[in-house]
Protein backbone atom coordinates (compact mmCIF):
# COMPACT_ATOMS: atom_id res chain seq x y z
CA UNK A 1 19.19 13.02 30.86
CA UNK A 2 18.15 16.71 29.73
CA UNK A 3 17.62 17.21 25.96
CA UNK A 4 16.82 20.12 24.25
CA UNK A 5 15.28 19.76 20.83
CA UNK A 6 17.70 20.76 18.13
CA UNK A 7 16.39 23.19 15.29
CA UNK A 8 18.60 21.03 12.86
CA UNK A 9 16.82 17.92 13.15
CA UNK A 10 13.03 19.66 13.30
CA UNK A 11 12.65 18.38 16.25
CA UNK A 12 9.19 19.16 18.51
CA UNK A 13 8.07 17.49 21.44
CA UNK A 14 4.49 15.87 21.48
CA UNK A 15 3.31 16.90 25.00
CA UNK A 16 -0.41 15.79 24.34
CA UNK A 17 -2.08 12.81 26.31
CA UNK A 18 -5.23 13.48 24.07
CA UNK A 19 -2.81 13.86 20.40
CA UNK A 20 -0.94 10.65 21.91
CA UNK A 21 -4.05 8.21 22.41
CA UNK A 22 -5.25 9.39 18.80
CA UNK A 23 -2.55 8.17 17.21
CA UNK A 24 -2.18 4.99 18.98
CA UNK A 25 -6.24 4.17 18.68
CA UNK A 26 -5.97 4.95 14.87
CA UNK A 27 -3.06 2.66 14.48
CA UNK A 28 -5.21 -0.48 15.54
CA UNK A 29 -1.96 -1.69 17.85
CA UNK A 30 -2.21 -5.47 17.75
CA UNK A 31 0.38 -7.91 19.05
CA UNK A 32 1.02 -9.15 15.38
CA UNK A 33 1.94 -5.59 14.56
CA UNK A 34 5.86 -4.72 13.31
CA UNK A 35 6.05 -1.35 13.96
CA UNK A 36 8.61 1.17 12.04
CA UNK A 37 8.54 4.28 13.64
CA UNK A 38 10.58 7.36 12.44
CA UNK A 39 12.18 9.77 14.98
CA UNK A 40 11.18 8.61 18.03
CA UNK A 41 12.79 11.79 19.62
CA UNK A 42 12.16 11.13 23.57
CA UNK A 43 10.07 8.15 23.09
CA UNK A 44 6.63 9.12 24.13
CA UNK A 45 4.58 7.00 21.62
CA UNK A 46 7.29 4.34 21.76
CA UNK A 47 6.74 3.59 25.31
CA UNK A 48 2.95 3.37 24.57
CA UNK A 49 3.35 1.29 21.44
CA UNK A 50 6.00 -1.34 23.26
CA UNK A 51 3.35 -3.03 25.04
CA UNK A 52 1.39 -3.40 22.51
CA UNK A 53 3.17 -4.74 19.40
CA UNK A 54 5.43 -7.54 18.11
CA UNK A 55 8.14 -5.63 17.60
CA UNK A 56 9.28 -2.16 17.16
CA UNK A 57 11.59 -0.96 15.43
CA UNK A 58 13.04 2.79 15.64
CA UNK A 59 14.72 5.24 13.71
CA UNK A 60 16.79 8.08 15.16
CA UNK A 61 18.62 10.18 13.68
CA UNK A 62 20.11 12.52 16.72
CA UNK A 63 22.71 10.41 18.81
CA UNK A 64 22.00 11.73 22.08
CA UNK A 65 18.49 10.92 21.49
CA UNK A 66 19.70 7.48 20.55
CA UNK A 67 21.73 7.20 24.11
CA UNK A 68 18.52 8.20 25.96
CA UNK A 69 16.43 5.63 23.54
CA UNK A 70 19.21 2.98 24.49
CA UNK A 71 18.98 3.66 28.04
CA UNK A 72 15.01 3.74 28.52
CA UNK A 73 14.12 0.56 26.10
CA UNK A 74 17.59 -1.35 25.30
CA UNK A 75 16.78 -3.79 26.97
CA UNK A 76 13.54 -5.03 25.42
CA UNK A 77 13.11 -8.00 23.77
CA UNK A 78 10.69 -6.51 20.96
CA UNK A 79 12.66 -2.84 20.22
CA UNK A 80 15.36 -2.04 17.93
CA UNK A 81 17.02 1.04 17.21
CA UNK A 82 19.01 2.12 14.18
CA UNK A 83 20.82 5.21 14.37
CA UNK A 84 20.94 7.31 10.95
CA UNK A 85 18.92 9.11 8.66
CA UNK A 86 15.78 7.56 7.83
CA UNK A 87 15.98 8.50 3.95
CA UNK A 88 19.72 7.64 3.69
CA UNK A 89 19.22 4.29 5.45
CA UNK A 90 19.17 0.82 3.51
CA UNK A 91 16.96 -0.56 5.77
CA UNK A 92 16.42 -3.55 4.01
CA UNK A 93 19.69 -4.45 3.92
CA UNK A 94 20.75 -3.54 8.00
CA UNK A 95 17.80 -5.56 8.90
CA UNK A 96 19.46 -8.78 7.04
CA UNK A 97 21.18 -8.95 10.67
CA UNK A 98 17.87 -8.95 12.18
CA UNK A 99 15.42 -10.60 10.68
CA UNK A 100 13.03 -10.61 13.47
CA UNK A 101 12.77 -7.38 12.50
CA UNK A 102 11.82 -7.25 9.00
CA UNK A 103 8.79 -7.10 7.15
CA UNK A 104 7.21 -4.10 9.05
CA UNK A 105 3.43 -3.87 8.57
CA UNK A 106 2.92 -0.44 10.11
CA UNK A 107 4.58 3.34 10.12
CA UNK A 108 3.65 5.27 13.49
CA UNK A 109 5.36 8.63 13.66
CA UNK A 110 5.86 12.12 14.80
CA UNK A 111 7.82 13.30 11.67
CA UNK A 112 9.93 16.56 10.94
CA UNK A 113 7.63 18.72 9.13
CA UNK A 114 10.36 19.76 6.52
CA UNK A 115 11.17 16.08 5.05
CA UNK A 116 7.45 15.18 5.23
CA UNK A 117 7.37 14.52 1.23
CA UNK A 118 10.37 12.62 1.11
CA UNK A 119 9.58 10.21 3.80
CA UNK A 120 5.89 9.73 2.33
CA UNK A 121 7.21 8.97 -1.17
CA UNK A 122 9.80 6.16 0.15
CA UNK A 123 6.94 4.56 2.60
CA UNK A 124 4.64 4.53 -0.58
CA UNK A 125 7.16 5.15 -3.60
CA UNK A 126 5.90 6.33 -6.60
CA UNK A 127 3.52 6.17 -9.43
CA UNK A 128 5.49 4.14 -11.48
CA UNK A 129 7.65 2.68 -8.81
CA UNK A 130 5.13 1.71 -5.82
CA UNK A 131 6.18 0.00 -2.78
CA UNK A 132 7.04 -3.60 -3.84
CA UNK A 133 5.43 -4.38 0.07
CA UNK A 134 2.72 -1.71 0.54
CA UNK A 135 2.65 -1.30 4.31
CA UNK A 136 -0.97 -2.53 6.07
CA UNK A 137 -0.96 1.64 7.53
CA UNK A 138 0.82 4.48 7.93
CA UNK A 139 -0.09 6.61 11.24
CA UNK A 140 1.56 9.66 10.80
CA UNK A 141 1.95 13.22 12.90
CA UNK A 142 2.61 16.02 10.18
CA UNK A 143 2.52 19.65 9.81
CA UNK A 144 -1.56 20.49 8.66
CA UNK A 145 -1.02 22.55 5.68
CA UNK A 146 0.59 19.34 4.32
CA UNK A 147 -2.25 16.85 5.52
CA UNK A 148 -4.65 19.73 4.14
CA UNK A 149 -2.72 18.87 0.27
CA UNK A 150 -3.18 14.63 0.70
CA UNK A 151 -7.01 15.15 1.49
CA UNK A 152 -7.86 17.88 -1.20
CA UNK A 153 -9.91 17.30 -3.49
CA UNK A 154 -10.21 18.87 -7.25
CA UNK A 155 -11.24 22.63 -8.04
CA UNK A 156 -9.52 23.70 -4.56
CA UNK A 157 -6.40 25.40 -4.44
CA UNK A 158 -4.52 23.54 -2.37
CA UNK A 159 -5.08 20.31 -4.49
CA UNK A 160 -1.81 19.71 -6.52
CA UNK A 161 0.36 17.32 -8.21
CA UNK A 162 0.96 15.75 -4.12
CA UNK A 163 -2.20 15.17 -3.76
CA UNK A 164 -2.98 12.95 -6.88
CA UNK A 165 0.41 11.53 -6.79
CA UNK A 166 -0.15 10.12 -3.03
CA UNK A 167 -3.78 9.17 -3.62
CA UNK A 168 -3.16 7.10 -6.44
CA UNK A 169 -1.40 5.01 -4.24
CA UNK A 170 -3.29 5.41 -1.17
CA UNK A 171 -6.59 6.56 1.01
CA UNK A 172 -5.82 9.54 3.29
CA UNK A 173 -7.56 10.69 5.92
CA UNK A 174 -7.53 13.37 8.33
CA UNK A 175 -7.53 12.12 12.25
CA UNK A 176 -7.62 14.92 14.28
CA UNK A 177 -6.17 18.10 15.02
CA UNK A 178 -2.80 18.92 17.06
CA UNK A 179 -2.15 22.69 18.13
CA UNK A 180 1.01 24.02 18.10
CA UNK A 181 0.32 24.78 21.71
CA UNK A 182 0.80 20.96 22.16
CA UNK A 183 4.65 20.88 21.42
CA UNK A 184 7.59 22.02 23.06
CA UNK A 185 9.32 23.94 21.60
CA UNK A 186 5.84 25.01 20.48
CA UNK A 187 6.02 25.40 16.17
CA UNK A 188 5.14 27.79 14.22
CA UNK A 189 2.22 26.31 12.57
CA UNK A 190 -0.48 23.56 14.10
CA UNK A 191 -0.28 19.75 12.64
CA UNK A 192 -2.53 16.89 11.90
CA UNK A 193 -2.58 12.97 12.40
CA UNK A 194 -3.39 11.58 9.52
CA UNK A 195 -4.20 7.74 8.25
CA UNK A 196 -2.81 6.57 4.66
CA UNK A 197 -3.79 3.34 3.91
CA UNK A 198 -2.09 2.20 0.64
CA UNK A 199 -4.08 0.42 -2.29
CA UNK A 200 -4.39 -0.79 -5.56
CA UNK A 201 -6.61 0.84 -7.81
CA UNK A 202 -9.50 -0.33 -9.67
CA UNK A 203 -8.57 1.58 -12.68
CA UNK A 204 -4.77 1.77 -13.09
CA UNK A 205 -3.07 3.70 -15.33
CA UNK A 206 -1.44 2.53 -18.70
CA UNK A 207 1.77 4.27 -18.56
CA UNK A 208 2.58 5.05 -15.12
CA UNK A 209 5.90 6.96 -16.27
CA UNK A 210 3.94 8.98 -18.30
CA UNK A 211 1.02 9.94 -15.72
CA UNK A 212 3.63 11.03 -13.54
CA UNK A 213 5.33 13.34 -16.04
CA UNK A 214 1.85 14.58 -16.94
CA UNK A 215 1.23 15.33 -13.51
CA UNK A 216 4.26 17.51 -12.93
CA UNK A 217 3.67 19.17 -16.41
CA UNK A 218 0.78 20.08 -15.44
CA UNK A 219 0.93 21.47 -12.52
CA UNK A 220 3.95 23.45 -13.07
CA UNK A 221 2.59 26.65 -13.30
CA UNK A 222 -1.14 26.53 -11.82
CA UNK A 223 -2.58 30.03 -13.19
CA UNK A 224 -1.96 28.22 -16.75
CA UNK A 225 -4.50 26.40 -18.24
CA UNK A 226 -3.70 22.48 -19.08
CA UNK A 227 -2.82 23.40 -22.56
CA UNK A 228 -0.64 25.20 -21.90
CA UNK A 229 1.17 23.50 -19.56
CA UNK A 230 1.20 20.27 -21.62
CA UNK A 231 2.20 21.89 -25.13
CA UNK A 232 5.57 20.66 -24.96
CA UNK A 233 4.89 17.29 -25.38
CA UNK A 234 0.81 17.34 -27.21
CA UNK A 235 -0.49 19.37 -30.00
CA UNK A 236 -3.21 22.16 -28.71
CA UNK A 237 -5.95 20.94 -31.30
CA UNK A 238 -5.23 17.43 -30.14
CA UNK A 239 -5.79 17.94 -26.33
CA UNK A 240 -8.46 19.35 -26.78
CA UNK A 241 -10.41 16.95 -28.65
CA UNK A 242 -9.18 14.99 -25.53
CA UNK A 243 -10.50 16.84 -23.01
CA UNK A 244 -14.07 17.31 -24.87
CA UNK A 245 -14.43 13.22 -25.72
CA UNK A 246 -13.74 12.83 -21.40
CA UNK A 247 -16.15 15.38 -20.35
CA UNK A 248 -13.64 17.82 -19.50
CA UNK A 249 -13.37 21.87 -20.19
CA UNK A 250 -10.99 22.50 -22.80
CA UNK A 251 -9.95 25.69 -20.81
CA UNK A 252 -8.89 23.37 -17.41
CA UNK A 253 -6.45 23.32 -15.18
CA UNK A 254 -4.50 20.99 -13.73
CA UNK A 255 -6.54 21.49 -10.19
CA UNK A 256 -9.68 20.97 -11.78
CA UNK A 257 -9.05 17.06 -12.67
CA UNK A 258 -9.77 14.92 -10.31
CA UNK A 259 -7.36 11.30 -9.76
CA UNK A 260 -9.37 9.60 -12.46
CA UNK A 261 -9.58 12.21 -14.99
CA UNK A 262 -5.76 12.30 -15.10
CA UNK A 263 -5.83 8.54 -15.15
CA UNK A 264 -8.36 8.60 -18.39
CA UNK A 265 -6.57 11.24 -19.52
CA UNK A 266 -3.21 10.18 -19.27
CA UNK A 267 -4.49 6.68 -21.20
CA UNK A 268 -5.49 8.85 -24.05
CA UNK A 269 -3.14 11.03 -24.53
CA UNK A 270 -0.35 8.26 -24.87
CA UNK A 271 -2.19 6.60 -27.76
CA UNK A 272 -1.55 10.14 -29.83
């Protein structure tokens, strides 16, 4: 069956051996694993995985992919397939009908690159709303300039309010390097495999509501300094005598903290 990738759907076909064995050697395949994997497209890594793994179970949101998916691996024992849109999708509650399939311990995916945020904030959740059952890993294939944000560090411009939000919750790390050359349709920009290995923090925040709204505040508008950013809900004077009893220039911004300043920082502030 001939498919052609559909623009809708982001869709880009992995065409690298070298980009394929990456991912499955930093997913650690063992036949314990329960595999979720989003948008299987073609099902290049799924074939690889199959052998591999417990079970497998796929998401898919294009229905001739899904015929083609159905056709090629239907009839295994350990692979699944819901059709549907992974961030619409009660999976939870479809998988009540097959329990075999539950309790997934591992994400391994070639994602769209414009849902990327979306689908790392409902494998994680949030600061103040974590994943009740943080996964074991989460293997993903994702546009670079993204994977560049999770790994940045403070005082660099591409560190934002993603980049503490996700590593609060989890390590990241970048694999390796896929060109666009190694799609087809080939994209417009290269991508990244990248590890994220949730976790609980040694230091936790007080108020995880208020980190995250502190986070958001303050990166709002990134030529502003912290102060400025924050005034709506802290008194000038009063942040500052923050920032000066952590260590921290009272003429920051929000780039310049790193994940435990705005943990310390957040702790403070909410006792004014």
């Amino acid at each position: 069956m001939a498919i052609r990738a559909k623009k809708q759907f982001g869709q880009h076909w992995l065409t690298s051996d070298i980009a394929l064995n990456n991912i499955i050697r930093t997913a650690q395949l063992s036949k314990g694993d329960r595999i979720l994997e989003i948008g299987p497209g073609t099902g290049v890594l799924t074939k690889r995985m199959l052998p591999y793994v417990d079970k497998l179970l796929a998401i898919e949101i294009d229905r001739d992919l899904c015929k083609l998916l159905v056709k090629e691996y239907g009839e295994k024992d350990n692979f699944l397939l819901l059709e549907g849109d992974f961030l619409e999708l009660d999976i939870p509650d479809i998988l009540g009908n097959f329990p075999h399939f539950s309790n997934y311990n591992k994400v391994v995916a070639n994602i769209p690159y414009n849902i990327t945020g979306p689908i790392i904030e409902k494998l994680l959740g949030t600061i103040s709303s974590p994943n009740p059952n943080p996964l074991e890993s989460i293997v993903l294939l994702i546009q670079k300039e993204v994977g560049d944000r999770l790994v940045a560090e403070p005082n660099n411009k591409i560190y934002g309010a993603l980049s503490v939000r996700v590593q609060y919750l989890a390590e990241c790390e970048i694999v390796c390097e896929v060109p666009a050359k190694d799609f087809r349709p080939r994209p417009k920009v290269d991508s990244v495999v990248v590890k994220i290995t949730p976790r609980k923090l040694e230091k936790e925040v007080n108020n995880s509501k208020f980190l995250e709204t502190i986070i958001k505040l303050g990166f709002s508008s990134r030529r502003k300094m912290l102060k400025n950013n924050l005034k709506s809900i802290v008194d000038n004077d009063k942040l500052e005598e923050v920032l000066t009893n952590l260590n921290l220039n009272t003429l920051a911004r929000a780039e310049n903290l790193s994940l435990t300043d705005w943990i310390l920082l957040s702790d403070e502030l909410e006792k004014i």
